[in-house]
Each structure stands twice: as structure tokens, then as C-alpha cells.
Protein backbone atom coordinates (compact mmCIF):
# COMPACT_ATOMS: atom_id res chain seq x y z
CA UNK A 1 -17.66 0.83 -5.06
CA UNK A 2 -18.48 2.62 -2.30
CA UNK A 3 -21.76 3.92 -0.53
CA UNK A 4 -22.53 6.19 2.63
CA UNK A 5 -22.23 3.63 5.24
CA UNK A 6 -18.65 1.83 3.85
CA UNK A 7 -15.96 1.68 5.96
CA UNK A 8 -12.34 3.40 6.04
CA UNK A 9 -9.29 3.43 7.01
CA UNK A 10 -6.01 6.27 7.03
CA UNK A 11 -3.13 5.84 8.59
CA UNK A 12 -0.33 8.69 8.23
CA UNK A 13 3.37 9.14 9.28
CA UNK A 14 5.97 11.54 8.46
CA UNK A 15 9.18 10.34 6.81
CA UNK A 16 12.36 12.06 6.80
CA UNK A 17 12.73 11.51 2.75
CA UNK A 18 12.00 13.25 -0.30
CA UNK A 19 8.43 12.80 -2.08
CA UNK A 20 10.16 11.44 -5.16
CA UNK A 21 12.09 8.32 -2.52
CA UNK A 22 8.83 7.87 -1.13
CA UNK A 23 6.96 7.33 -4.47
CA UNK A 24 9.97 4.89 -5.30
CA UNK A 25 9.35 3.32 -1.97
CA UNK A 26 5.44 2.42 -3.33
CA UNK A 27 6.26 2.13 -6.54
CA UNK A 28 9.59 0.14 -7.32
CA UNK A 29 9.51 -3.90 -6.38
CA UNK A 30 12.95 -3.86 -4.61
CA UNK A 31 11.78 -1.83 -2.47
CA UNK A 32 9.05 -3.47 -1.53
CA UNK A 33 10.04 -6.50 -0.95
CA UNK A 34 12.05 -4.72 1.75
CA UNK A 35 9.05 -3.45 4.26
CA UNK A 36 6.42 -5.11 2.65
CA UNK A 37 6.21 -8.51 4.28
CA UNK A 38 9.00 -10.07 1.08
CA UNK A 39 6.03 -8.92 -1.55
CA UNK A 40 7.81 -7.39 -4.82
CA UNK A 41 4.63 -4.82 -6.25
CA UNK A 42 4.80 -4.95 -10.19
CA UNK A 43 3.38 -2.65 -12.22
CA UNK A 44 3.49 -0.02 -15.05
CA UNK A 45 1.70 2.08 -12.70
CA UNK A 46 -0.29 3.94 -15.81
CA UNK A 47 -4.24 3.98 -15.71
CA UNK A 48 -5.91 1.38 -16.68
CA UNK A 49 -2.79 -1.34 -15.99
CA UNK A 50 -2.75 -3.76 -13.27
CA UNK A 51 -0.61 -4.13 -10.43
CA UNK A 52 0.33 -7.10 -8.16
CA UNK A 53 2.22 -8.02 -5.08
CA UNK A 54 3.82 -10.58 -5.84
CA UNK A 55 5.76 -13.47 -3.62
CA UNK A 56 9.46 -13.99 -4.26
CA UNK A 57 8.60 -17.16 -6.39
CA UNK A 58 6.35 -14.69 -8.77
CA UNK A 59 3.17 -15.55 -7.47
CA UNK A 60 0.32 -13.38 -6.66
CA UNK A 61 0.89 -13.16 -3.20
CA UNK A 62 -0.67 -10.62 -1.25
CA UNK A 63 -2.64 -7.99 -3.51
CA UNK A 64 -3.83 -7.12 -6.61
CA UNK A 65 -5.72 -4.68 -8.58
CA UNK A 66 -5.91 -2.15 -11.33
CA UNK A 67 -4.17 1.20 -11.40
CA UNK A 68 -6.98 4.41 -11.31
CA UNK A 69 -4.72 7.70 -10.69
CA UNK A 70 -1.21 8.54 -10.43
CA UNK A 71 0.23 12.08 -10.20
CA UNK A 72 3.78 11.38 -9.85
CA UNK A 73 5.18 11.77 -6.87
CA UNK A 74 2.51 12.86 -5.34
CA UNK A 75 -0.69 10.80 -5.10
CA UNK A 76 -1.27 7.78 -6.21
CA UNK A 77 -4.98 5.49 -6.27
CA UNK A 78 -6.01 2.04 -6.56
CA UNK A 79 -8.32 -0.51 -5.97
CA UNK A 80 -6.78 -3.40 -4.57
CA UNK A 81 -8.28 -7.20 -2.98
CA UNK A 82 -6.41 -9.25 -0.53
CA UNK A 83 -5.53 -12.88 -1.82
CA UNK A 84 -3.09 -14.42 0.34
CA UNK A 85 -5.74 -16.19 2.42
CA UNK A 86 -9.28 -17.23 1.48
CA UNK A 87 -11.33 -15.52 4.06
CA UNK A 88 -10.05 -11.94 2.96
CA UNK A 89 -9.65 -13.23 -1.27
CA UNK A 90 -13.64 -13.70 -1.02
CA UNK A 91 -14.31 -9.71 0.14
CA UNK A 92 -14.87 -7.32 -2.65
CA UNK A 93 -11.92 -5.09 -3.55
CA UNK A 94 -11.65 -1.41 -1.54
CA UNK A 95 -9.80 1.50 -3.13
CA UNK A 96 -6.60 2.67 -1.63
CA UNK A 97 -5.19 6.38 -1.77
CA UNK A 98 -1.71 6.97 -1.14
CA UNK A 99 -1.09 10.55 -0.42
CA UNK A 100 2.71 12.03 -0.34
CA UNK A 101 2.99 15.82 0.70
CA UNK A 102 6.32 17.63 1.20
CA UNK A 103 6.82 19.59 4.46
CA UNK A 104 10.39 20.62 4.11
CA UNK A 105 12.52 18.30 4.68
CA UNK A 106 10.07 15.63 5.79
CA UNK A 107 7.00 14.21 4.11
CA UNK A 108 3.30 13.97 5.16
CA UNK A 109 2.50 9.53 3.69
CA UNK A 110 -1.13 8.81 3.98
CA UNK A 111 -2.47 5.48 3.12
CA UNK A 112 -6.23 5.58 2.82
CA UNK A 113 -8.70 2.04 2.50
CA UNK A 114 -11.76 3.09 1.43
CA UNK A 115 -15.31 1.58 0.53
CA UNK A 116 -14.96 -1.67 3.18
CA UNK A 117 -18.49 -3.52 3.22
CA UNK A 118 -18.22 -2.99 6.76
CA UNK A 119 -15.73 -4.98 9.19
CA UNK A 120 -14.43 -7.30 6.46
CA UNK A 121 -11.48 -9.63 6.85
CA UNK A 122 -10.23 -7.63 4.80
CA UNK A 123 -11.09 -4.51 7.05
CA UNK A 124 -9.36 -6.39 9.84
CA UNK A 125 -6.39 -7.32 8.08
CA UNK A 126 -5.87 -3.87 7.04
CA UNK A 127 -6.49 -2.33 9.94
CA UNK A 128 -3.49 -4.51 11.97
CA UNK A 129 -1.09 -4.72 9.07
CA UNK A 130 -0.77 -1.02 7.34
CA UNK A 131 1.01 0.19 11.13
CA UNK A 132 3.69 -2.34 10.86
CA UNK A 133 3.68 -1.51 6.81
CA UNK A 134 4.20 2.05 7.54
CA UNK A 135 6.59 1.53 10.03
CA UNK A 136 8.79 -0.40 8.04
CA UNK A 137 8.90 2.01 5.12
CA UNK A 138 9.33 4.63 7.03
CA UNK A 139 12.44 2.53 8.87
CA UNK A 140 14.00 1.88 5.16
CA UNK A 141 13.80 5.32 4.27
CA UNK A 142 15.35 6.78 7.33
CA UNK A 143 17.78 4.40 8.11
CA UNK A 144 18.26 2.10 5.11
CA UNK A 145 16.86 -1.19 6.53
CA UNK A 146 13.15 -2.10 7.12
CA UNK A 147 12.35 -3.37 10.48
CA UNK A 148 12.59 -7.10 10.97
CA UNK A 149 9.29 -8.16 10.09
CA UNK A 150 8.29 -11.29 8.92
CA UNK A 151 4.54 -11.72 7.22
């Protein structure tokens, strides 16, 4: 999936939480829907399953893909494509890393995009929405609301 000249992207922020309210934070659809532009992510999250962001009417809304490594609460990888508009739904799917390292009483969150067939829609998308993302988890963890995004 990807080769020497694909494209990434990391962003990284440190939350005031616990790895284990972080992982929830990925991992558990009420959550998301909170900070993640309404989307509710679904999944098993075991190896091999898929996962979906899904709208609040249970559509495939934003994202899906399938499920390649999770070390509870600490890292957790995918491959993921964009659907919610047609320009990005046509790219190939990238991987994406999420990285959770405790520093005390904060955490280290890095969100990694990798293997981009250079500057994609989908490259583009990702590279102006996962700063707001971030933000906003990062907002509901701290505080207990999400910033008042819409998507």
C-alpha cells in the first residue's frame, strides 16, 4: 500500500486523560459522534473486522476500512478511505496509526496517514480536518464537551 515516494501525515497533541479514556475516545461510537463531525465509528475493533463511521441515520458516512492492529490502549492501525464525497471516495485507501503514550498524567495522541498517492483529495481533506478532529477530542476529554464543530 505504500511505496518510497507516498505521502504522510502526523499530527500529535497531548491530552490531559488517561490512555485507557483516550482509547475509549477512538474506539467507542458515543464518543465519537461527539468530536467527530456527528460520525458514530462501529466496530469490533479485532483484526481482520471492519470498521465504519457511520452518520446518525446509520449510513456509511465518512470512513471505512478494515481493522490491522490493536494493542489495547495503546496503539491502534487501520486502513481507512474517505466516502462522504466522490472526489476523495475514488482515492485508494491510506493506513492510519493511532499512537497513545502515557506521560504522567497527560498523554502523547498521534494520528498518523500514511501511503497517500501523493496530494490526494483525500491528502487534502486529511490534512485540514485531523487539527479540528484533534482539537475536539482533546476538548471532550479535558473539559467534557467537544468544541462546536459542525462537518
Amino acid at each position: 500500500m505504500t511505496g518510497t515516494d507516498d505521502l504522510s501525515f502526523a499530527y500529535e497533541t497531548y491530552v490531559r486523560a488517561t490512555a485507557d479514556q483516550v482509547w475509549r475516545a477512538i474506539t467507542d461510537g458515543d464518543l465519537s459522534r461527539q468530536y467527530f463531525f456527528g460520525a458514530r465509528v462501529a466496530s469490533t475493533w479485532k483484526v481482520g473486522d471492519p470498521y465504519a463511521y457511520l452518520a446518525p441515520d446509520g449510513t456509511t458516512h465518512l470512513s471505512d476500512g478494515t481493522v490491522l492492529e490493536v494493542e489495547v490502549p495503546r496503539r491502534l492501525v487501520y486502513d481507512g478511505r474517505l466516502l462522504y464525497d466522490p472526489e476523495v471516495a475514488k482515492d485508494p485507501p491510506v493506513m492510519l496509526t493511532w499512537e497513545i503514550q502515557p506521560m504522567g498524567e497527560v498523554c502523547l495522541v498521534r494520528l498518523t496517514h500514511a501511503g497517500f498517492e501523493g496530494e490526494t483529495a483525500t491528502y487534502r481533506a486529511v490534512v485540514s480536518g485531523v487539527p479540528a478532529l484533534m482539537a475536539s477530542m482533546k476538548s471532550l476529554l479535558e473539559t467534557g464537551q467537544a468544541l462546536p464543530m459542525q462537518g
